[in-house]
Protein backbone atom coordinates (compact mmCIF):
# COMPACT_ATOMS: atom_id res chain seq x y z
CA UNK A 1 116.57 127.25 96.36
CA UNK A 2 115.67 125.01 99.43
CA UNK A 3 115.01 126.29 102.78
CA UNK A 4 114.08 124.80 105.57
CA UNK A 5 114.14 125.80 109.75
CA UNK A 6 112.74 125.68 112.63
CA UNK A 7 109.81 128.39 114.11
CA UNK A 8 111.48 128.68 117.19
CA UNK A 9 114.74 130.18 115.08
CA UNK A 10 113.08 131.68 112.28
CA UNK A 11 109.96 133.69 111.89
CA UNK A 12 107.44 132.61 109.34
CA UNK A 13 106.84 136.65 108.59
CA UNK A 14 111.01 136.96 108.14
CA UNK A 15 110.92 133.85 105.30
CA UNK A 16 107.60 135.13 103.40
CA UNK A 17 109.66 138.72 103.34
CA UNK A 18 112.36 136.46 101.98
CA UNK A 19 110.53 135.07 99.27
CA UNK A 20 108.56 138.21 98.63
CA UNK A 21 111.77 140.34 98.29
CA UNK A 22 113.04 136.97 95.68
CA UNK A 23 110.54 136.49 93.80
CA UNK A 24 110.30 133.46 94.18
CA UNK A 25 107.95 130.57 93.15
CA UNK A 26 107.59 127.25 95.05
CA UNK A 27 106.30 125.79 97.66
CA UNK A 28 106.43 126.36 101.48
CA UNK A 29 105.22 123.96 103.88
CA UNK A 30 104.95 124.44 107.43
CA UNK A 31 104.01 122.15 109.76
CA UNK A 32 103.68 121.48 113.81
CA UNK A 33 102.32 118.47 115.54
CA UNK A 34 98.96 117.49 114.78
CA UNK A 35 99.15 120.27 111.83
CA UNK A 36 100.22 121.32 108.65
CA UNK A 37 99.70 123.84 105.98
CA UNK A 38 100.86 125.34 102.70
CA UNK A 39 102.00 128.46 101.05
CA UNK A 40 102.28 128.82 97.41
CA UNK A 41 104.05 131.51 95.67
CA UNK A 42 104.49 131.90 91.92
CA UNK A 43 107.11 135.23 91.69
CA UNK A 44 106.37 136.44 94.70
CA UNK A 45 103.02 136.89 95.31
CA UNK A 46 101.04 134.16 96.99
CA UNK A 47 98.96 132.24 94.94
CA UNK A 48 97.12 129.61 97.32
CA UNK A 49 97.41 128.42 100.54
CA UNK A 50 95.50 126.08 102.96
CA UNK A 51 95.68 123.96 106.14
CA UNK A 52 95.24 120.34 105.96
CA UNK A 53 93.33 119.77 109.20
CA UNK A 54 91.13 122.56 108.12
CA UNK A 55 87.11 121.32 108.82
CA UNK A 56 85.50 124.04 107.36
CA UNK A 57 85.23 122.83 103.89
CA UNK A 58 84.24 125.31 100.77
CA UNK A 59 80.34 123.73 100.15
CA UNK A 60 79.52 123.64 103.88
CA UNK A 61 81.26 127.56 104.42
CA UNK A 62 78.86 129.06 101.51
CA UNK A 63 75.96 127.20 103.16
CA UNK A 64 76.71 128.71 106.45
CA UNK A 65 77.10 131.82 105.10
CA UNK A 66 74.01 131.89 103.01
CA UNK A 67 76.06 132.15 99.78
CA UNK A 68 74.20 129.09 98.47
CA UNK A 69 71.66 126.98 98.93
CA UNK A 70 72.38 123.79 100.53
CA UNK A 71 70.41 121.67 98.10
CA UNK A 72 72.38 123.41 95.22
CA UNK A 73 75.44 122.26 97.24
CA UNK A 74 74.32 118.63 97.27
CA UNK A 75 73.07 118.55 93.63
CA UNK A 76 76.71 119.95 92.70
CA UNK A 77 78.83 117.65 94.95
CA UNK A 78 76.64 114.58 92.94
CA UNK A 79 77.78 116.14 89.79
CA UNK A 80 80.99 116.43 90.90
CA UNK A 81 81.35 112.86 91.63
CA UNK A 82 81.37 112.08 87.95
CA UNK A 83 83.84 114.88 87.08
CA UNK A 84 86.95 113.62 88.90
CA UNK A 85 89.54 116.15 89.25
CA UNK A 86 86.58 119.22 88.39
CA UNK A 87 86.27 121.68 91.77
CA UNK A 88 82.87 121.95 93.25
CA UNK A 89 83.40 125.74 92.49
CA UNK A 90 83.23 125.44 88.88
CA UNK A 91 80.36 123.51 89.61
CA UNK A 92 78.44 125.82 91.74
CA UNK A 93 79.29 129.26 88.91
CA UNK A 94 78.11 126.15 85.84
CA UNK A 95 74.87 125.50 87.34
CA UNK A 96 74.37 129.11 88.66
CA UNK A 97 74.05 128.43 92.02
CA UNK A 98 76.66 131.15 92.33
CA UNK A 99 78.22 134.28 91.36
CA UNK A 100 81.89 134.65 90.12
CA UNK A 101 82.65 137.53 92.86
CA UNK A 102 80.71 135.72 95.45
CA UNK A 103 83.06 133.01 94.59
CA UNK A 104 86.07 134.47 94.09
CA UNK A 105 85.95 136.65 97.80
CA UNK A 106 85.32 133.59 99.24
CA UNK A 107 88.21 131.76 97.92
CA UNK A 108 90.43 134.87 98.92
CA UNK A 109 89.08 134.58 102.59
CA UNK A 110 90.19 131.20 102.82
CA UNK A 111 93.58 131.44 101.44
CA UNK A 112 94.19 134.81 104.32
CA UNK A 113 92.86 132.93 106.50
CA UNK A 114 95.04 130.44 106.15
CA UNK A 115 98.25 132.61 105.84
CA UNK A 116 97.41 134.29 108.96
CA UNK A 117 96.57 131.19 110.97
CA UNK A 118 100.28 129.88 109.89
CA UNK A 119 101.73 133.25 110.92
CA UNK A 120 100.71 132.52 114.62
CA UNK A 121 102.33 129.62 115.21
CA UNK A 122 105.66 129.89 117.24
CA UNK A 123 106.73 126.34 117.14
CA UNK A 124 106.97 123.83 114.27
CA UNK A 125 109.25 123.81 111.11
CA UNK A 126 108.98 125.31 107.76
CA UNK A 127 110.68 124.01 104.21
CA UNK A 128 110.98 126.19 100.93
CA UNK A 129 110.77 123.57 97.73
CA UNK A 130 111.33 126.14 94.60
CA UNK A 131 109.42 125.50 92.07
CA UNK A 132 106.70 123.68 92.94
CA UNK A 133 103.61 124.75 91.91
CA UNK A 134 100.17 125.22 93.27
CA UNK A 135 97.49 122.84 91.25
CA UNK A 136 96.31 124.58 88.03
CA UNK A 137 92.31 123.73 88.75
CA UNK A 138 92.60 125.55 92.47
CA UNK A 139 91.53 129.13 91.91
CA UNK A 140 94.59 131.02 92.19
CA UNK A 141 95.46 134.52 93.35
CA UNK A 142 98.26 136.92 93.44
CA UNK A 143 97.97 138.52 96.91
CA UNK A 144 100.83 140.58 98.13
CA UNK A 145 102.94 139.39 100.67
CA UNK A 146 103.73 142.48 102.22
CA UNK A 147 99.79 143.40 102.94
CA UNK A 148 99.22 139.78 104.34
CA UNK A 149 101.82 140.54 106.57
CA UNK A 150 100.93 143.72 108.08
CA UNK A 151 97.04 142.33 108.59
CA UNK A 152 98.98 139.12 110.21
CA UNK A 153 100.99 141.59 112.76
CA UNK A 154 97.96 143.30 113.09
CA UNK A 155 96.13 140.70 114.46
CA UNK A 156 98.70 139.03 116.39
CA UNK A 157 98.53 142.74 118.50
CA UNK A 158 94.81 142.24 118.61
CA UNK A 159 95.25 139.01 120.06
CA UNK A 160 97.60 139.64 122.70
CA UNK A 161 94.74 141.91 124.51
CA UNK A 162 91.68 138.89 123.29
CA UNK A 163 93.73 136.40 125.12
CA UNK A 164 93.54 138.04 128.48
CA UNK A 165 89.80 136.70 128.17
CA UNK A 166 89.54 134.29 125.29
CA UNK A 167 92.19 131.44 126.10
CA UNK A 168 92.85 128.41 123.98
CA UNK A 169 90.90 127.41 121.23
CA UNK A 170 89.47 124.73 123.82
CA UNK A 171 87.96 127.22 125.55
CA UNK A 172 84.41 126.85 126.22
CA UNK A 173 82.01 129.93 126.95
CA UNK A 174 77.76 129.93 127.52
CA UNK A 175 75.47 132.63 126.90
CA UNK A 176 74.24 134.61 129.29
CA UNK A 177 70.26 135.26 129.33
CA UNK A 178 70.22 139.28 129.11
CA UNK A 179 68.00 141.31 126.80
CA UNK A 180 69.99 142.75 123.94
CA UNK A 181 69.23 145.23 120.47
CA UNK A 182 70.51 142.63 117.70
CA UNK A 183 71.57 145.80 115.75
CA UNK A 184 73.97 146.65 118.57
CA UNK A 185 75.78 143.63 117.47
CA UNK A 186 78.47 142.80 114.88
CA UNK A 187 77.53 140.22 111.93
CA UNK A 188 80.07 137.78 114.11
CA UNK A 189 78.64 138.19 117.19
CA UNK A 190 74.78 138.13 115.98
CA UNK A 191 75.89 134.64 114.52
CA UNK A 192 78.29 133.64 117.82
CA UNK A 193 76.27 134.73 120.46
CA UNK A 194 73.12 132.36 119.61
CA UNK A 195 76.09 129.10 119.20
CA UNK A 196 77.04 129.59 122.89
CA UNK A 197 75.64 126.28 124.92
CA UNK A 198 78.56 125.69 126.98
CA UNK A 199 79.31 122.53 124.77
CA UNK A 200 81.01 124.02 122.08
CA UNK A 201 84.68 125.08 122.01
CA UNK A 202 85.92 127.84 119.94
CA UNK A 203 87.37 125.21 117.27
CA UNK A 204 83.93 124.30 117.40
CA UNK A 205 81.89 127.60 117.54
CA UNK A 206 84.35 128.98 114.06
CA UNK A 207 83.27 125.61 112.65
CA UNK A 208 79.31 125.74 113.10
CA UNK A 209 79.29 129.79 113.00
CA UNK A 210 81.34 129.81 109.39
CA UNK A 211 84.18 131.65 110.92
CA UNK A 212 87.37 131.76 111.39
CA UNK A 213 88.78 131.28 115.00
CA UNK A 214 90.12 134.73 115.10
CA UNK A 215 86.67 136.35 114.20
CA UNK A 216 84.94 133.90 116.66
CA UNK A 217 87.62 135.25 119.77
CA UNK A 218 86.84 138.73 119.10
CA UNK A 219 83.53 138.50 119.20
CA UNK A 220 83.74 136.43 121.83
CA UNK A 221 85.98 138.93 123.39
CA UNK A 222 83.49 141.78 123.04
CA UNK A 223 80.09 139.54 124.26
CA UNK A 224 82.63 139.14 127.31
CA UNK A 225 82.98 142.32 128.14
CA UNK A 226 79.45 143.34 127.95
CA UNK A 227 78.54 140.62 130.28
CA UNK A 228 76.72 138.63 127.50
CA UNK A 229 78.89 135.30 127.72
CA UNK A 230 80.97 133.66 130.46
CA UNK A 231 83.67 131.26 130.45
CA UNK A 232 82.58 127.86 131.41
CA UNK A 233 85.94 125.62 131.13
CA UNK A 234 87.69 123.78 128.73
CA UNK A 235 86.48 121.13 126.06
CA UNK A 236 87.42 117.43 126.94
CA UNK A 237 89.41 115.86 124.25
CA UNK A 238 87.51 113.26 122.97
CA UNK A 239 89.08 109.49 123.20
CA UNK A 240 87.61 105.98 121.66
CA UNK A 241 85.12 108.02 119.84
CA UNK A 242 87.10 110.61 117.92
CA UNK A 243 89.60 107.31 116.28
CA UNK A 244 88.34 107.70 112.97
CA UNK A 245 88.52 111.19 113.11
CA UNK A 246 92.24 110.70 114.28
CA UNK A 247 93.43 107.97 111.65
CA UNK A 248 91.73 110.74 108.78
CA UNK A 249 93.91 113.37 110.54
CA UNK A 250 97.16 111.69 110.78
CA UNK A 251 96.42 110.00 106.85
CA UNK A 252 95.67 113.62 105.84
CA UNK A 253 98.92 114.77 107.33
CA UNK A 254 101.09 111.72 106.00
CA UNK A 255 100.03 112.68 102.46
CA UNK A 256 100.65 116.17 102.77
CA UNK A 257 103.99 115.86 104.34
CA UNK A 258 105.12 113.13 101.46
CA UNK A 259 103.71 115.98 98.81
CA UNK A 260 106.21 117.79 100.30
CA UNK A 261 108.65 116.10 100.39
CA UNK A 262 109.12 115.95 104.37
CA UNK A 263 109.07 111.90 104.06
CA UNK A 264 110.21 111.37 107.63
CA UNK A 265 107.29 113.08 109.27
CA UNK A 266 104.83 111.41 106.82
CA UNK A 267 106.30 107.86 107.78
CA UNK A 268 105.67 108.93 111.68
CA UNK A 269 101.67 110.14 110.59
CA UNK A 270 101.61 106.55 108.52
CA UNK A 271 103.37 104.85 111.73
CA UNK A 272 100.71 106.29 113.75
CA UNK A 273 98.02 105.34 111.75
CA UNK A 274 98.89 101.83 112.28
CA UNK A 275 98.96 102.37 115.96
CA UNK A 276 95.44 103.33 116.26
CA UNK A 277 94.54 100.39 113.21
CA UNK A 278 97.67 97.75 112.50
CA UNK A 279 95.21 95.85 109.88
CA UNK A 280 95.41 99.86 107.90
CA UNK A 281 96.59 98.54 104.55
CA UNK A 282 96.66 101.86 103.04
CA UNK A 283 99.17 103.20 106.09
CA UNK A 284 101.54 99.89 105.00
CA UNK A 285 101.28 100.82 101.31
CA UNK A 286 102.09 105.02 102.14
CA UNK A 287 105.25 103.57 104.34
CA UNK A 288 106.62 100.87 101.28
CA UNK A 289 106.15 103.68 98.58
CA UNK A 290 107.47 106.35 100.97
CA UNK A 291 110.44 103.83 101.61
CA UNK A 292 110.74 103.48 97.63
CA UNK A 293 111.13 106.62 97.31
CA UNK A 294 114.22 106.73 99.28
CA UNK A 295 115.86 103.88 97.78
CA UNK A 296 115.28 101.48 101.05
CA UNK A 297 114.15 98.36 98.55
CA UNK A 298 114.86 95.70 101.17
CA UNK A 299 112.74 97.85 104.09
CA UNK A 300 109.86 98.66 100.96
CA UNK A 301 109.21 94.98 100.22
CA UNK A 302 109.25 93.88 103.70
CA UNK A 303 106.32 96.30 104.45
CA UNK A 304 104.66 95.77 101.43
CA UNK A 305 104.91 92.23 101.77
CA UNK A 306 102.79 92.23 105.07
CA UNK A 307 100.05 94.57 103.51
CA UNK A 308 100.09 92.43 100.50
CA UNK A 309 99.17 89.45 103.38
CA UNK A 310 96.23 91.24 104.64
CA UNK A 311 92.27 90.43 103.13
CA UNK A 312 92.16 94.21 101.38
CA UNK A 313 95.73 94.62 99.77
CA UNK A 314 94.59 96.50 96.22
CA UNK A 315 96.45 96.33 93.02
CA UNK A 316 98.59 98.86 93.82
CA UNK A 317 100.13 97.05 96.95
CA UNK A 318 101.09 94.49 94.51
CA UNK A 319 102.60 96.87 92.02
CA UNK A 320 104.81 98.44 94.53
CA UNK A 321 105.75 95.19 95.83
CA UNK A 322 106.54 94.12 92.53
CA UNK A 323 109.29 97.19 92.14
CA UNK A 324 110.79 96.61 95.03
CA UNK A 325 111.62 93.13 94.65
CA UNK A 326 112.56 93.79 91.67
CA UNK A 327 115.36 95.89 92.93
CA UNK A 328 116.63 93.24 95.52
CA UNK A 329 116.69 91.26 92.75
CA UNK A 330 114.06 88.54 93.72
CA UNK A 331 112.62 88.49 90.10
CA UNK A 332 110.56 85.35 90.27
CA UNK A 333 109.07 87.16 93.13
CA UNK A 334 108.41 90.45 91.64
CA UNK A 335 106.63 88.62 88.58
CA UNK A 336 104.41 87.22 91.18
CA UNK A 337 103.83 89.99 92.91
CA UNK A 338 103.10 92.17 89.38
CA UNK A 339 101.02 89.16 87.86
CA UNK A 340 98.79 89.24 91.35
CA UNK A 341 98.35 93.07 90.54
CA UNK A 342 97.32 92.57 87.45
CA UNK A 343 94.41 90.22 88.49
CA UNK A 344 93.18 92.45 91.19
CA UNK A 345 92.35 94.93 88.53
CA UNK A 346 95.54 96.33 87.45
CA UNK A 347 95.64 94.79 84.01
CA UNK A 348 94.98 98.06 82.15
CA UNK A 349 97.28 100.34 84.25
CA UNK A 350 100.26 101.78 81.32
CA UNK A 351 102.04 101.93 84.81
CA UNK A 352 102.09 98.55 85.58
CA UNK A 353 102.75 96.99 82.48
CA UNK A 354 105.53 99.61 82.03
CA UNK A 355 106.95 97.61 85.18
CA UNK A 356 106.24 94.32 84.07
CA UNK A 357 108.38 94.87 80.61
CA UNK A 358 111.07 96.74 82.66
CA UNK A 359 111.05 93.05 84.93
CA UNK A 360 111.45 90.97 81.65
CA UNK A 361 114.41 92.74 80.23
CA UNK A 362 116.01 92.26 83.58
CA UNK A 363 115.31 88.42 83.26
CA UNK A 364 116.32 88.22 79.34
């Protein structure tokens, strides 16, 4: 079953009912511009979800938190780095820099978090692919819908009254220099209130305090009230600076929209990538293998012809300019192409040679 809509027609909390009451397993992806997240199910129950754009990342959280050291967090990320596809997790609970339930609450924070962050948006559009399933070596869960959804209705109550004061996740709030009792604070506002410079923004403030943006408006909220913080302004986007920061963004988002399956909004994040950098070779090589996968051979190999053209076209530019010339039929071409692969360290890929054979049968 595939379903897709639009936000503005369709609730997020009416399609998780949907596929609650189902039981059904797959994949729903929601997205909005400049953002995009993920919902797995697996019968019903949500298994894993996260946002792409997401800063907060899981070493840096338990360091902020005081979970773990930051030097075991460093000496497991280095591990990591010869473990490909191994989860700094695992890491962390083999070298026992952490506890299973430490682990295992913070994982579940992360993934309500995230379901509740993609039950406040009101604009964007959602797709349903059944049967898609969440990766094996995440942690999964089996939360239940219907509790996620009364803590997300919950909160979206809350934050009708927090956004009398707290506006925007721009907004951008300074201390105010009064004498307080630290135990007449909340654990989010003891670690809030001492973040407030009238720099950061509340994006920024949930980033450096280990929060989530919610937690960081309520406190906020409260400090307001009790004449502890005022509201300076807004944060100014940033411009030249913040590029590579943008071309990560909109790369991040292309590959999550092409996971999927939303291929014409991950051509627009590739197309925009090559606004802000037209020598990108890797945006070139997401649009010909994005275009490949739709069967638009002629439109593939004229992309992946000009990244091929440019000083850092890999292997892998040459392989998928190989297949598509192959399918317009220029075979001399394609041979090229796939022998030019196979020099730039390709020779060894099953994939590649796979093509290469598939070419000579085609030429006799």
């Amino acid at each position: 079953m595939a379903i897709r809509g639009s936000l503005s027609e369709a609730g997020l909390s009416d399609v998780l009912q949907l596929l609650a009451l189902g039981q059904k397993t797959g994949c729903l992806s929601v997205a909005r511009p400049g953002d995009f997240g993920s919902i797995f199910f697996e019968r019903g129950r949500v298994v894993s979800a996260s946002l792409v754009n997401r800063r907060d990342r899981l070493g840096q959280s338990l360091v902020r938190v005081g979970a773990v050291d930051e030097a075991d967090v460093r000496a497991a990320l280095a591990e990591q780095a010869g473990e490909p596809g191994t989860r700094l997790g695992e890491v962390l609970l083999r070298r026992g820099a952490i506890d299973q339930a430490t682990l295992d609450r913070h994982v579940r924070e992360h993934v309500e978090d995230a379901v509740y962050t993609l039950l406040a948006w009101t604009e964007g559009t959602f797709s349903f692919e059944a049967d898609v399933r969440a990766d094996p070596r995440d942690r999964l869960l089996a939360l239940d819908p219907g509790a996620l959804l009364l803590e997300g209705a919950r909160r979206a109550d809350e934050l009708t009254l927090i956004a009398t004061e707290v506006q925007g996740s721009d907004a951008v709030f300074a201390g105010v220099a009064a004498p307080v009792d630290p135990a007449t604070l909340t654990p989010e506002q003891q670690r809030v209130l001492p973040l407030l410079d009238g720099r950061r923004d509340i994006a920024r403030l949930a980033d450096d305090a280990g929060l989530g943006e919610f937690e960081v408006a309520r406190a906020l909220f409260d400090l307001l009230r009790r004449g502890l913080a005022r509201r300076i302004g807004r944060s100014v986007p940033a411009e030249a600076s913040n590029a590579p920061a943008r071309l990560d963004e909109h790369r991040n988002l292309g590959r999550a929209f092409a996971r999927a399956g939303m291929l014409d909004i991950a051509a627009r994040e590739f197309r925009r990538v090559l606004e802000l950098h037209p020598s990108d070779v890797d945006a070139r090589l997401q649009l010909g293998l994005l275009a490949l996968r739709e069967r638009r051979w002629s439109e593939a190999a004229a992309v992946l012809g000009e990244a091929s053209a440019l000083p850092a076209a890999s292997a892998a530019v040459f392989h998928a300019l190989g297949l598509a010339r192959h399918r317009i039929g220029a075979l001399a071409e394609a041979e090229e192409a796939f022998e030019e692969a196979a020099r730039r360290e390709g020779a060894r890929d099953p994939r590649l040679a796979t093509a290469r054979a598939a070419l000579a049968v085609t030429r006799g």
